[in-house]
N, C-alpha and C. Protein backbone atom coordinates (compact mmCIF):
# COMPACT_ATOMS: atom_id res chain seq x y z
N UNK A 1 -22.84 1.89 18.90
CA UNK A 1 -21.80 2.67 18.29
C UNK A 1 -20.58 1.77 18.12
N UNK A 2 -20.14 2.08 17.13
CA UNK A 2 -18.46 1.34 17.14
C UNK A 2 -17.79 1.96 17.57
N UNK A 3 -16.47 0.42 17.47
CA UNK A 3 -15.61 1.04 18.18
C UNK A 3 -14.92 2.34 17.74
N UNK A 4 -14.16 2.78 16.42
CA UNK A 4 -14.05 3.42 16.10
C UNK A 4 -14.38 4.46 16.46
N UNK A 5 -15.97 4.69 16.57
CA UNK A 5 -16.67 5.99 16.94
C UNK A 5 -16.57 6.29 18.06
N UNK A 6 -16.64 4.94 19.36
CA UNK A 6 -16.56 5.63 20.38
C UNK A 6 -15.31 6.07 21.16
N UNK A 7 -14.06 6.04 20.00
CA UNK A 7 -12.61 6.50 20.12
C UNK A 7 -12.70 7.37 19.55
N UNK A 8 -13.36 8.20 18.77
CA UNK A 8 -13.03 9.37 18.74
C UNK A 8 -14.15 10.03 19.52
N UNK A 9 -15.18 9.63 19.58
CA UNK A 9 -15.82 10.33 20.89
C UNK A 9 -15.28 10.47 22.15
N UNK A 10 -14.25 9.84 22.35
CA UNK A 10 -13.67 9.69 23.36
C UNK A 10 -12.50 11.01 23.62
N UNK A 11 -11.66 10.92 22.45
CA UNK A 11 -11.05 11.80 21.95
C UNK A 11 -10.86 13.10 21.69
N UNK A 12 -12.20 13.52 21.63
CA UNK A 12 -12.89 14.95 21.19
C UNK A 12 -13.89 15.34 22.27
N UNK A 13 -14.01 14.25 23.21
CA UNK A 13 -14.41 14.73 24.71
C UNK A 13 -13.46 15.10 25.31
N UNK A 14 -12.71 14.55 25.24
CA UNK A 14 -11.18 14.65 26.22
C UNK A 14 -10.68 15.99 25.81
N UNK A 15 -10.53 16.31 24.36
CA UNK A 15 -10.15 17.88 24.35
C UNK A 15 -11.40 19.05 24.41
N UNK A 16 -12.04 18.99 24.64
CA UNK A 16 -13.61 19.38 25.10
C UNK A 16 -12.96 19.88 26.20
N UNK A 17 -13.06 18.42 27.21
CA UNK A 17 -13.13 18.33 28.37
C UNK A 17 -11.96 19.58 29.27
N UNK A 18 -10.48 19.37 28.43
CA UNK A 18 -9.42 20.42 28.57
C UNK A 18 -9.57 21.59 28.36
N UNK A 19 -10.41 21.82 27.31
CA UNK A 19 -10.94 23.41 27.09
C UNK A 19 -12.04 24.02 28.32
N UNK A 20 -12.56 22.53 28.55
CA UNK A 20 -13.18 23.53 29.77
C UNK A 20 -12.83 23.63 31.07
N UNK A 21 -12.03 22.83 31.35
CA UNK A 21 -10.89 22.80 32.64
C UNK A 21 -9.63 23.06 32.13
N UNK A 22 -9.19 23.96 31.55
CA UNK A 22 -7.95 24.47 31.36
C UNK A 22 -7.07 24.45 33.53
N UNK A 23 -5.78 23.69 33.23
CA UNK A 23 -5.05 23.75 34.60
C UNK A 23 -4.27 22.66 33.86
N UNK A 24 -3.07 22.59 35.43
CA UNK A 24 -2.21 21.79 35.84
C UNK A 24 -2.18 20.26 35.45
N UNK A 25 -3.24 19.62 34.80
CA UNK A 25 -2.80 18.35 35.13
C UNK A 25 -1.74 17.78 34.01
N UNK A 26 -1.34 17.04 34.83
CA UNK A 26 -0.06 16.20 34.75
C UNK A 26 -0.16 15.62 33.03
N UNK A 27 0.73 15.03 32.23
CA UNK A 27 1.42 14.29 31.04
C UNK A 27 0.64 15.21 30.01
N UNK A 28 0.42 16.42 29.73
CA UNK A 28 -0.01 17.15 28.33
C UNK A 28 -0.91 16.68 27.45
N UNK A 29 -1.49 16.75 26.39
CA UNK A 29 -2.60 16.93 25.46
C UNK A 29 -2.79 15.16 25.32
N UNK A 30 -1.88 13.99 25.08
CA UNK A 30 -1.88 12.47 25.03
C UNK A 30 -2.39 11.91 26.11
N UNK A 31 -1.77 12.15 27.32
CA UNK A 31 -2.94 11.86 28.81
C UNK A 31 -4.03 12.44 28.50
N UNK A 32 -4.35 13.40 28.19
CA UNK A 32 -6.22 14.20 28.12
C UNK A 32 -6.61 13.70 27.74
N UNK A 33 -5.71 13.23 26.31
CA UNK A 33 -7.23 12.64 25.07
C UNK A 33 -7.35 11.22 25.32
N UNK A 34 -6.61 10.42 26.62
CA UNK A 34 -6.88 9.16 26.68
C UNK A 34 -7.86 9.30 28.14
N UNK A 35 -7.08 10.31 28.77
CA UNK A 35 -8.16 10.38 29.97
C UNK A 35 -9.75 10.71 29.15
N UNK A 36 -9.80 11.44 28.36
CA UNK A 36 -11.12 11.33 27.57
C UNK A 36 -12.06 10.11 27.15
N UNK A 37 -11.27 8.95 26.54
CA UNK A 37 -11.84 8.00 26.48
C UNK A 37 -12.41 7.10 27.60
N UNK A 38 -11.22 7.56 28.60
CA UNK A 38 -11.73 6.45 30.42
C UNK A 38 -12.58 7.30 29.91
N UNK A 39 -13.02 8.88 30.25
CA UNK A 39 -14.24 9.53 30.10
C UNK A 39 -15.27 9.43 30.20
N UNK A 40 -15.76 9.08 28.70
CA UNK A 40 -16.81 8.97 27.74
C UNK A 40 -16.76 7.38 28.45
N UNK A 41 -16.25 6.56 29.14
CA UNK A 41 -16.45 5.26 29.21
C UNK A 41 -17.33 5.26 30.64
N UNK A 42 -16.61 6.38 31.58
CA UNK A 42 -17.02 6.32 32.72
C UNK A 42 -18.94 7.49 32.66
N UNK A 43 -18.61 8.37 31.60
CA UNK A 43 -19.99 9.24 31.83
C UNK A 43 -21.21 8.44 31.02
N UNK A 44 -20.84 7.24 29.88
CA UNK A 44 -21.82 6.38 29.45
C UNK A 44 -22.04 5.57 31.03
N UNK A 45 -21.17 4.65 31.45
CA UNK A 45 -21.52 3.76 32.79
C UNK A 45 -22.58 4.74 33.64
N UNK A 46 -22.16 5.71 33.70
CA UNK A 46 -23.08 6.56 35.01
C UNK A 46 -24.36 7.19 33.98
N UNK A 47 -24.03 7.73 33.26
CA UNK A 47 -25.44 7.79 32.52
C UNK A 47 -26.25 6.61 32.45
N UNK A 48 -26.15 5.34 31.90
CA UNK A 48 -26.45 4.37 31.55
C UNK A 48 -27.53 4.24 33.29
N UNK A 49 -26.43 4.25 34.44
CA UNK A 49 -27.15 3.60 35.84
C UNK A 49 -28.67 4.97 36.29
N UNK A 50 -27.83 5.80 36.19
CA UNK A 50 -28.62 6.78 36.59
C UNK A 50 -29.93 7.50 36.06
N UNK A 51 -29.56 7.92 34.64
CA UNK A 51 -30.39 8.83 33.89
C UNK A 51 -31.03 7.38 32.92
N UNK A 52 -30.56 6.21 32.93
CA UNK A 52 -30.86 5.19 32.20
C UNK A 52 -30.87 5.55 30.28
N UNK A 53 -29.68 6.20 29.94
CA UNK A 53 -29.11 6.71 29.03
C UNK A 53 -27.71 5.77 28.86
N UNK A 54 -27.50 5.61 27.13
CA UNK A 54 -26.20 4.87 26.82
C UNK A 54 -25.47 5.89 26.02
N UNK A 55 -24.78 5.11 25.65
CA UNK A 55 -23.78 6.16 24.43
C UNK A 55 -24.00 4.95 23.20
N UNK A 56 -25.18 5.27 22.73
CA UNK A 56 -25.92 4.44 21.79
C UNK A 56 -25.67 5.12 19.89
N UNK A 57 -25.87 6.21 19.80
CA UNK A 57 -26.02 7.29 19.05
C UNK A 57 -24.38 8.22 18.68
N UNK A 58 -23.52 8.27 17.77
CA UNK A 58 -22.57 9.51 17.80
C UNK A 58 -23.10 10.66 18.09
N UNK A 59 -24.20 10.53 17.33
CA UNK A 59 -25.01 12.50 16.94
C UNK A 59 -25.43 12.49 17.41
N UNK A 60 -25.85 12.10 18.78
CA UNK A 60 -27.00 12.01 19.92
C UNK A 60 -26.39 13.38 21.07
N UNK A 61 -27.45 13.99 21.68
CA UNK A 61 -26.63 15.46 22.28
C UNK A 61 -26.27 14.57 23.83
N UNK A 62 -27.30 13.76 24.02
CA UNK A 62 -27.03 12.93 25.01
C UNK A 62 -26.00 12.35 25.47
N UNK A 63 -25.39 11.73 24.09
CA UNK A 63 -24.31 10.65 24.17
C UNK A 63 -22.89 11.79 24.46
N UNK A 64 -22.79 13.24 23.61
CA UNK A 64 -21.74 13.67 23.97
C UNK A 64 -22.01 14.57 25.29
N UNK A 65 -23.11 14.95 25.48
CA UNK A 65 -23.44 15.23 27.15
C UNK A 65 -22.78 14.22 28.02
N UNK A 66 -23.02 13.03 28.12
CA UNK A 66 -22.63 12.26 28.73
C UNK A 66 -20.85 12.05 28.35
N UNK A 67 -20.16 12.15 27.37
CA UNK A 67 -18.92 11.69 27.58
C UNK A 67 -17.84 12.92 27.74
N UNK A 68 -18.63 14.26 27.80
CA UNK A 68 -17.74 15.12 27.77
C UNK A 68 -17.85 15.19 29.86
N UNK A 69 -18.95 15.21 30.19
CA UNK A 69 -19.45 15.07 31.53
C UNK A 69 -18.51 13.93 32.26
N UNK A 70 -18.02 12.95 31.67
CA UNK A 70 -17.57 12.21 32.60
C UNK A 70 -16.07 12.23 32.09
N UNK A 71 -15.74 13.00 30.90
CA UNK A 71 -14.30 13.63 31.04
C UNK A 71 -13.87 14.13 31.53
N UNK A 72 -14.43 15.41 32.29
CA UNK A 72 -14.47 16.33 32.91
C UNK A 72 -14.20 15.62 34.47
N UNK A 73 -15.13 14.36 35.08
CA UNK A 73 -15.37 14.02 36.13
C UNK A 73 -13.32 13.35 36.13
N UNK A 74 -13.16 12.37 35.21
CA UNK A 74 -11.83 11.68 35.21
C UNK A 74 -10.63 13.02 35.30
N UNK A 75 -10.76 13.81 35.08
CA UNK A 75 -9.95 14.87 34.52
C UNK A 75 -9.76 15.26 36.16
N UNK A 76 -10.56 16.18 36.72
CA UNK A 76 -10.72 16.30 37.85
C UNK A 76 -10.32 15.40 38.92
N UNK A 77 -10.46 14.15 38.57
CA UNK A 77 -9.52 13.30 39.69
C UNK A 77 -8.33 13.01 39.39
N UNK A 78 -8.62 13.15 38.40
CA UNK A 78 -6.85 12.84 37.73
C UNK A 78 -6.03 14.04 38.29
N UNK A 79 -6.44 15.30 38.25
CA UNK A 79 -6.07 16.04 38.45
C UNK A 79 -5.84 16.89 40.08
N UNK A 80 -6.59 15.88 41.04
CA UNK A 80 -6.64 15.93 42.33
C UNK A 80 -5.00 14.81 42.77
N UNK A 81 -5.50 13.55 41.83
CA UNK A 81 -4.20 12.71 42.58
C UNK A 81 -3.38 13.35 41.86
N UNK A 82 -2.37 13.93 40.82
CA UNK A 82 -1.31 14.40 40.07
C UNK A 82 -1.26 15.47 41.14
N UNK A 83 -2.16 16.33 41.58
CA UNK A 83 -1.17 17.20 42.31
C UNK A 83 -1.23 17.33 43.78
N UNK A 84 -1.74 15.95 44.62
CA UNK A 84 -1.10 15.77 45.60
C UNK A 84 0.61 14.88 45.39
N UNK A 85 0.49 14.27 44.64
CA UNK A 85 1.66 13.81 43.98
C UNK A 85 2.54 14.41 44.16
N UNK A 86 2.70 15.74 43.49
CA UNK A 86 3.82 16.37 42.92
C UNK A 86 3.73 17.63 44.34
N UNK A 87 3.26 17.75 45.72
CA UNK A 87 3.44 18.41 46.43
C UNK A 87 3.87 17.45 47.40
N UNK A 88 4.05 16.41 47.51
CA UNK A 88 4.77 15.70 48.40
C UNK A 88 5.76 15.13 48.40
């Protein structure tokens, strides 16, 4: 995949990813859609080790399984350290 593609896959995981964890985390819709790209970077790496799956394909159900999955995973930590952060 190019690069291109896998920035907006990245992109459109990341607001995916917000629609399905609607909450608190920290810097609004520009942090999401970049935390989206770590994302899709981090749910290809773990797909890739695990399920032995890449982010090879745009239109592949796999490839956005995998980058909305590991948006979700960045989001969630992101969203663990931002709000011990902001309670201490």
């Amino acid at each position: 995949m190019s690069f291109i593609g896998f920035l907006i896959l990245g992109l459109i995981a990341g607001a995916i990813a917000k629609v399905i964890l609607p909450g608190k985390q920290g810097g609004g819709w520009f942090v999401t859609l970049l935390l989206g790209v770590v994302g899709a970077i981090v749910g290809g790496w773990l797909g890739g080790l695990v399920f032995n799956v890449g982010l090879d394909s745009f239109f592949s159900l796999a490839t956005w399984a995998l980058a909305i999955g590991g948006s979700i995973v960045v989001l969630l930590i992101y969203g663990l350290i931002t709000g011990r952060r902001a309670k201490a």
